[in-house]
C-alpha atoms as a PDB file:
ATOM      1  CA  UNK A   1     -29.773   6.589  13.049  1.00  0.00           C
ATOM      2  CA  UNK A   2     -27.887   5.826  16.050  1.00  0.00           C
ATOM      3  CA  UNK A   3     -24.825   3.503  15.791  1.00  0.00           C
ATOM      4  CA  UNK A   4     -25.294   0.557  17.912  1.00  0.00           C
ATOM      5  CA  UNK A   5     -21.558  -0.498  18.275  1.00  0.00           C
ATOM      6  CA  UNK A   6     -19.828   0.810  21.570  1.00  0.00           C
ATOM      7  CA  UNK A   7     -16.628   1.294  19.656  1.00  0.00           C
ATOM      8  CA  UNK A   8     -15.706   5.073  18.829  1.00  0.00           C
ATOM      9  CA  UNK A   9     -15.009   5.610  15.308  1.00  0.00           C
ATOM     10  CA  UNK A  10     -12.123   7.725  14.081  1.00  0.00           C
ATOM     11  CA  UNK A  11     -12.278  10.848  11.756  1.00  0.00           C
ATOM     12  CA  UNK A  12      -9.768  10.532   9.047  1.00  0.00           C
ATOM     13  CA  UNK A  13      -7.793  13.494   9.070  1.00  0.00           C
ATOM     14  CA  UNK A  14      -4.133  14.405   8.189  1.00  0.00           C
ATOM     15  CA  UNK A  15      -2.291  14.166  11.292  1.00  0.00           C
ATOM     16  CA  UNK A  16      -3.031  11.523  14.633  1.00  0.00           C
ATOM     17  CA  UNK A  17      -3.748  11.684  17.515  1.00  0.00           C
ATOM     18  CA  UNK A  18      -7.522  13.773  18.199  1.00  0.00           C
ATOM     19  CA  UNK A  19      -9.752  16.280  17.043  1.00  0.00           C
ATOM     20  CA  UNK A  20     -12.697  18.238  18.721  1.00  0.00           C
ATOM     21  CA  UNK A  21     -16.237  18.368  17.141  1.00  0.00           C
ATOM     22  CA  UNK A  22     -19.868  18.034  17.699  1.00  0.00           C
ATOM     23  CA  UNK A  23     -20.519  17.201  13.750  1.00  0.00           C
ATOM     24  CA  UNK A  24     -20.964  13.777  12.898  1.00  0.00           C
ATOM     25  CA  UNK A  25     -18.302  11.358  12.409  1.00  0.00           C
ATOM     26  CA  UNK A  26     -18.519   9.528   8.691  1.00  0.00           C
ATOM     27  CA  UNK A  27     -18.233   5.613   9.204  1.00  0.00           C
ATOM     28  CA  UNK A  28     -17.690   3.701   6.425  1.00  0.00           C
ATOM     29  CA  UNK A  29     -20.235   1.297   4.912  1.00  0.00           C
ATOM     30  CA  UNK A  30     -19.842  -2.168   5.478  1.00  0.00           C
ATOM     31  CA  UNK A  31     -17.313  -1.290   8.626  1.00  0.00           C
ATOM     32  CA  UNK A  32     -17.751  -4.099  11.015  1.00  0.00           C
ATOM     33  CA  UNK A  33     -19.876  -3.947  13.823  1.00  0.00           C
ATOM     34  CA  UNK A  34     -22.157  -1.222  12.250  1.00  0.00           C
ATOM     35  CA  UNK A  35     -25.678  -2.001  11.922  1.00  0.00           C
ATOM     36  CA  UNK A  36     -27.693  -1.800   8.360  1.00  0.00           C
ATOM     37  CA  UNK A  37     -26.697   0.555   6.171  1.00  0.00           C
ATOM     38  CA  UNK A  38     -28.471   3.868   5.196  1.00  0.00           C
ATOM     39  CA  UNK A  39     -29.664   4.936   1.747  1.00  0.00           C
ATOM     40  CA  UNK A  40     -25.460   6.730   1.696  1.00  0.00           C
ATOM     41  CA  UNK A  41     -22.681   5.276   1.640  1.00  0.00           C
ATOM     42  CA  UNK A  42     -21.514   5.904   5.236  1.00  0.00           C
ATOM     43  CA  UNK A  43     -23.274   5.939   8.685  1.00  0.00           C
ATOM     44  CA  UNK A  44     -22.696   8.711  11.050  1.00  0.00           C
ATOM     45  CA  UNK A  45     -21.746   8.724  14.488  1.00  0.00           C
ATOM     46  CA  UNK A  46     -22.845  11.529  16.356  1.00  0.00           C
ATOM     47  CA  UNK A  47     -21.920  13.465  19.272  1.00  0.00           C
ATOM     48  CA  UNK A  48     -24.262  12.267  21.474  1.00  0.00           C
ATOM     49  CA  UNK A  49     -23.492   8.362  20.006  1.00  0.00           C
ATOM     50  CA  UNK A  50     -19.909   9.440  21.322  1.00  0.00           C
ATOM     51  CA  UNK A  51     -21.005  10.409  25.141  1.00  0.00           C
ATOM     52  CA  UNK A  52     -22.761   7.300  25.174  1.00  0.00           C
ATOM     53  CA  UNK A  53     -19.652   5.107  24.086  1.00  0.00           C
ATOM     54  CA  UNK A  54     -17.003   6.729  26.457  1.00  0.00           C
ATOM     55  CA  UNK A  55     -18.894   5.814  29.231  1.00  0.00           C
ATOM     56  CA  UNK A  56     -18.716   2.631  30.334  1.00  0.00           C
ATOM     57  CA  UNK A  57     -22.237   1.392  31.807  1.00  0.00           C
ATOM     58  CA  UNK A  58     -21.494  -1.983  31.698  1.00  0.00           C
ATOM     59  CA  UNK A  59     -18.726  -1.558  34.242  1.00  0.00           C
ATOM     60  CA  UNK A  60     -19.902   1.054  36.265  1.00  0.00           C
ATOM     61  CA  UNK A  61     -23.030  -1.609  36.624  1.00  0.00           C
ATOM     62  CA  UNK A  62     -20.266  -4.041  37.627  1.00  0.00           C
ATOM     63  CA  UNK A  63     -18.906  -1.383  40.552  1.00  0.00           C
ATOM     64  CA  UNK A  64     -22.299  -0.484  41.747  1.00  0.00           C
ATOM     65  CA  UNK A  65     -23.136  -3.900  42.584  1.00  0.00           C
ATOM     66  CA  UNK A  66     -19.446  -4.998  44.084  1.00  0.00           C
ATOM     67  CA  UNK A  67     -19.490  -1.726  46.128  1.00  0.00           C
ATOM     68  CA  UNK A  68     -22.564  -2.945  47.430  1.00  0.00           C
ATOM     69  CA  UNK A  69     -21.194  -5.500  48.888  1.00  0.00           C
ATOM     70  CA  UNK A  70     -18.718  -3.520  51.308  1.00  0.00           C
ATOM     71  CA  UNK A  71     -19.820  -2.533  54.914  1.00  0.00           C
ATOM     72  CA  UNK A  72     -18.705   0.380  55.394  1.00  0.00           C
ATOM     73  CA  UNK A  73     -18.451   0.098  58.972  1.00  0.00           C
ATOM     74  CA  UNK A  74     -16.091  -2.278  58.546  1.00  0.00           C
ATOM     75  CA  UNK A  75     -13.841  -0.126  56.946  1.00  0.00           C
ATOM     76  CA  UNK A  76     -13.851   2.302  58.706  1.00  0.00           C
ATOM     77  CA  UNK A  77     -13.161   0.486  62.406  1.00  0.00           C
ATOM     78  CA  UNK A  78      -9.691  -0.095  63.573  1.00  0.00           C
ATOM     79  CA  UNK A  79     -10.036  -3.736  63.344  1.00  0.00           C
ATOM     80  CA  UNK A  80     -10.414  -3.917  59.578  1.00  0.00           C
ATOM     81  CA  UNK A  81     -11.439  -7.064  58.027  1.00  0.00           C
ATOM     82  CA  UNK A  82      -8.650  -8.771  55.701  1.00  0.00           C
ATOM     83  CA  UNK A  83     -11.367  -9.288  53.260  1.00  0.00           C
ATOM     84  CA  UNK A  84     -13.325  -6.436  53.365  1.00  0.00           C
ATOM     85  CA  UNK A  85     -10.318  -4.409  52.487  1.00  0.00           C
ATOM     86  CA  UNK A  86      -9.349  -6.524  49.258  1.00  0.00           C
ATOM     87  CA  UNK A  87     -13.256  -6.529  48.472  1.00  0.00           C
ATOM     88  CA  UNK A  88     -13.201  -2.352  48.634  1.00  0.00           C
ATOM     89  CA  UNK A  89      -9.887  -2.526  46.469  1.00  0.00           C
ATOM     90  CA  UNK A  90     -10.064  -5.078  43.959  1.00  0.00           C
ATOM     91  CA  UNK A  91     -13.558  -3.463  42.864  1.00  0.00           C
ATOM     92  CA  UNK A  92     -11.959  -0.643  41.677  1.00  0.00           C
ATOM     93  CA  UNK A  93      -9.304  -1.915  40.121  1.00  0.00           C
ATOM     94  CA  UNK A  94     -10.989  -4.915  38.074  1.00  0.00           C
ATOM     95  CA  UNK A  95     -13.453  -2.021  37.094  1.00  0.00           C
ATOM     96  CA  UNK A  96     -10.476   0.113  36.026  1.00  0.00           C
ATOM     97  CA  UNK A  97      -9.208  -3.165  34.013  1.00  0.00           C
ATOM     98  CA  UNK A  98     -12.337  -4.386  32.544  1.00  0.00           C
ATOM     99  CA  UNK A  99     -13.094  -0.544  31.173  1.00  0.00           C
ATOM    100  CA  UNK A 100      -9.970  -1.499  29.003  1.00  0.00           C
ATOM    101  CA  UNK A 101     -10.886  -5.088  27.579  1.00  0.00           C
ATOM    102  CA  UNK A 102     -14.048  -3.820  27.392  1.00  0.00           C
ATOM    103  CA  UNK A 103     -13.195  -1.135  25.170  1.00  0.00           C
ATOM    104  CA  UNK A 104     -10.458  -3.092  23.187  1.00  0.00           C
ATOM    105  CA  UNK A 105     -13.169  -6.016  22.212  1.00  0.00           C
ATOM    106  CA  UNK A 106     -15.891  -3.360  21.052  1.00  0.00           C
ATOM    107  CA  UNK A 107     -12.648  -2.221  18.898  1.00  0.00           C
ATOM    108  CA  UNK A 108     -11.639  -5.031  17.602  1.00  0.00           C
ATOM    109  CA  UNK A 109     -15.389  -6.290  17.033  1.00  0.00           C
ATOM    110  CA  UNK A 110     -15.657  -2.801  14.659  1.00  0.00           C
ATOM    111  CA  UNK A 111     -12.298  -3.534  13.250  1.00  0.00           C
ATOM    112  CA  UNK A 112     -11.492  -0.168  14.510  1.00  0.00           C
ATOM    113  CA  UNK A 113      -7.494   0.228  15.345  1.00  0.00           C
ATOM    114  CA  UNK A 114      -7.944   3.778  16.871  1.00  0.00           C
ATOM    115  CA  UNK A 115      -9.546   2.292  20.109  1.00  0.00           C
ATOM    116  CA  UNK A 116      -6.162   4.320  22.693  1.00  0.00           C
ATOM    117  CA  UNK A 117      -8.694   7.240  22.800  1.00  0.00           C
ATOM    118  CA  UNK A 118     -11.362   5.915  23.853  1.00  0.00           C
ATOM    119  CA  UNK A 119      -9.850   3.707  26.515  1.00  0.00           C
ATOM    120  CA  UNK A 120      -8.439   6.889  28.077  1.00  0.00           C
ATOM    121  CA  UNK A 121     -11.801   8.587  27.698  1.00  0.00           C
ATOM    122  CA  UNK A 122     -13.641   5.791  29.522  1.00  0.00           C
ATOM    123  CA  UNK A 123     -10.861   5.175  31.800  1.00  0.00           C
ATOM    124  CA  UNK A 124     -11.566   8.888  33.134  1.00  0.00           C
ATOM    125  CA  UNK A 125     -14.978   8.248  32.644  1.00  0.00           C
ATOM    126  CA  UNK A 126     -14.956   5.046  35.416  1.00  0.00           C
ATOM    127  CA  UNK A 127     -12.891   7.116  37.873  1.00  0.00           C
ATOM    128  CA  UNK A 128     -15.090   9.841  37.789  1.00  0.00           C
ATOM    129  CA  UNK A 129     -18.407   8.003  38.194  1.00  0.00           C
ATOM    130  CA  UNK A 130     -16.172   5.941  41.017  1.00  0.00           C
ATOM    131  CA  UNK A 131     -15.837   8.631  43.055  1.00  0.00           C
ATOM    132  CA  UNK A 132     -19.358  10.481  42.252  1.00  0.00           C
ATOM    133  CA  UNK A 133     -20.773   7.065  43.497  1.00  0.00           C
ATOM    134  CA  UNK A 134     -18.637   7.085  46.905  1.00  0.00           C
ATOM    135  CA  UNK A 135     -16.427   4.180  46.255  1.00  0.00           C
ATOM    136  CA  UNK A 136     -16.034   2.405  49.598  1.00  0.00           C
ATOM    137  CA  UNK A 137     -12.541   2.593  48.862  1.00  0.00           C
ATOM    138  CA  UNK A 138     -12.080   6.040  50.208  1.00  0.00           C
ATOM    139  CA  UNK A 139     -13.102   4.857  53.936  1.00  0.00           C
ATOM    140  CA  UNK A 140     -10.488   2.089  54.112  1.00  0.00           C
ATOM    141  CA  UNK A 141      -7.593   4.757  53.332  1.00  0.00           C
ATOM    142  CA  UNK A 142      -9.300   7.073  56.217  1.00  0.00           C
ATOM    143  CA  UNK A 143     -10.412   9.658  53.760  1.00  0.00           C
ATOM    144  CA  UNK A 144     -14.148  11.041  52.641  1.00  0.00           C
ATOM    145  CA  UNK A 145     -12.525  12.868  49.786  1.00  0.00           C
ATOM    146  CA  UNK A 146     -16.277  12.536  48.546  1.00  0.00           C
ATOM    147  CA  UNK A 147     -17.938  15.701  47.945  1.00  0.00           C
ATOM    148  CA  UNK A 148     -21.702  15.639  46.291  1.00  0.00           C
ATOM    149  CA  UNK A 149     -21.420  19.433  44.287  1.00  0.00           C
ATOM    150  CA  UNK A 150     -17.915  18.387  43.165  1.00  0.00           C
ATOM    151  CA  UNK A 151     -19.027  14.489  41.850  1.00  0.00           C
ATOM    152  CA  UNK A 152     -22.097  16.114  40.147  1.00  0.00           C
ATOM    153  CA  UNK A 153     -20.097  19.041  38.461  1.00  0.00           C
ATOM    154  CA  UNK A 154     -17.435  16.362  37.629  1.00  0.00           C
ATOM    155  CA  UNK A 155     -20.465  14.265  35.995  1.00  0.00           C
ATOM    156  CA  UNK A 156     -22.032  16.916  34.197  1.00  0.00           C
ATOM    157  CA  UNK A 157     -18.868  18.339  32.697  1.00  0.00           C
ATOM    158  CA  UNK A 158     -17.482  14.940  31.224  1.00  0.00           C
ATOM    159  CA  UNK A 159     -21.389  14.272  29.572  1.00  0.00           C
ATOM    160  CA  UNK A 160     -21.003  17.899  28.446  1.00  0.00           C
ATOM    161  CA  UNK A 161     -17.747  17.986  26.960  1.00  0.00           C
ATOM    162  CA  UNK A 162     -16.450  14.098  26.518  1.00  0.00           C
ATOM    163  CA  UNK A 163     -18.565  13.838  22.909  1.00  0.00           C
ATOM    164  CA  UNK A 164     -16.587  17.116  21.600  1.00  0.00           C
ATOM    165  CA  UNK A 165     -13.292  14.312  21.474  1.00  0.00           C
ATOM    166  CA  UNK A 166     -13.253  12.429  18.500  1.00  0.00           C
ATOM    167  CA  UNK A 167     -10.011   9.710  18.184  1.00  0.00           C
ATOM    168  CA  UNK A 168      -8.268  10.654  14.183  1.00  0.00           C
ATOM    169  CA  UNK A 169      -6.408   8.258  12.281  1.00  0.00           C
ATOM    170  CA  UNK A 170      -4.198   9.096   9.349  1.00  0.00           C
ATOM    171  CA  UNK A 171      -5.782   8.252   5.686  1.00  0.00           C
ATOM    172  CA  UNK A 172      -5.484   4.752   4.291  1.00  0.00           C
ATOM    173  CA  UNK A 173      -2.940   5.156   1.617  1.00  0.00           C
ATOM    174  CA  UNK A 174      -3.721   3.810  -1.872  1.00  0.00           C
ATOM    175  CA  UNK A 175      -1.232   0.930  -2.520  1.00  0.00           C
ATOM    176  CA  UNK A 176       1.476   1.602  -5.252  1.00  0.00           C
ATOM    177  CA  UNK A 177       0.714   0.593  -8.824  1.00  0.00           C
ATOM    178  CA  UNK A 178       3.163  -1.214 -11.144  1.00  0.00           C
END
C-alpha cells in the first residue's frame, strides 16, 4: 500500500545523515500523516513512494504555468521589458522557495524532523525539471544552455536513482529510569 503523505520518512539507523536502498522504509504506526494502518504494525514506504515524494509536482505545475506566461521574444530583443525580465526570474526563484515550504509542511504534517534530505533532493529535483522544461530564464541572460538529450538523460537519471536515497535519523533513546 502506497503511502499517501509527500513527506519522506527516515530509516532509523546508527549514525545521521543518509543511506542508499531500494527496500522498503518501516514507518511507524500511528505516525502522523500516514493513512490507515495495515494488518502490522508499521507501513512501508517504498522506493518508488520515494521518487514520487522528491519530486515536487505541485511546483513544477506552478513553473509550467508562470513560464507560460513569458514571451520569449521579449527576452530575447535588446529592448527588454522591465517586467518581463522579473516575470522570467521571480518564477524560478519562488519555485525554488516554495519546493522548500512545501517540503517542510508535508514534514511537519508527518511529524517527521528528518525533512533537510528531502528538501535538497527536491530542490535538485525543481532545477533539473527547470531546465529540462526550457525555463525562459535562460534567454534573458543570452544563453540556450538548453539541450533536449542532456534534460532527458538528466530526467531519467534522477527518477532512476533519486528513490535509492533514503534520509536516517539516529534511534529514539529510551528515557532513563529512576
Amino acid at each position: 500500500m502506497a503511502n499517501a503523505n509527500r513527506a519522506i520518512h527516515p530509516k532509523t539507523a546508527n549514525r545521521g545523515g543518509i543511506t542508499f536502498s531500494t527496500a522498503a522504509i518501516e514507518v511507524p504506526e500511528g505516525t502522523p500523516g500516514t493513512p490507515g494502518t495495515l494488518s502490522t504494525k508499521a507501513q512501508r514506504q517504498s522506493y518508488i513512494d520515494r521518487v514520487r515524494n522528491y519530486i515536487p509536482v505541485e511546483v513544477i505545475a506552478f513553473f509550467i504555468f508562470a513560464n507560460s506566461l513569458v514571451d520569449r521574444e521579449n527576452l530575447s530583443s535588446d529592448d527588454v521589458k522591465m517586467t518581463t525580465a522579473i516575470v522570467a526570474v521571480a518564477t524560478v526563484v519562488i519555485g525554488l522557495f516554495a519546493t522548500f515550504v512545501y517540503v517542510k509542511m508535508a514534514a511537519d504534517q508527518a511529524g517527521n524532523q528528518a525533512w533537510k534530505v528531502h528538501a535538497a533532493m527536491a530542490a535538485v529535483a525543481y532545477c533539473i525539471w527547470v531546465y529540462a522544461l526550457d525555463a525562459k530564464v535562460f534567454a534573458l541572460i543570452g544563453t540556450n544552455i538548453q539541450d533536449t538529450a542532456l534534460s532527458g538523460l538528466l530526467l531519467a537519471s534522477f527518477t532512476l536513482f533519486s528513490g535509492l536515497i533514503v534520509p536516517t535519523q539516529k534511534p529514539k533513546e529510551a528515557p532513563a529510569e529512576g
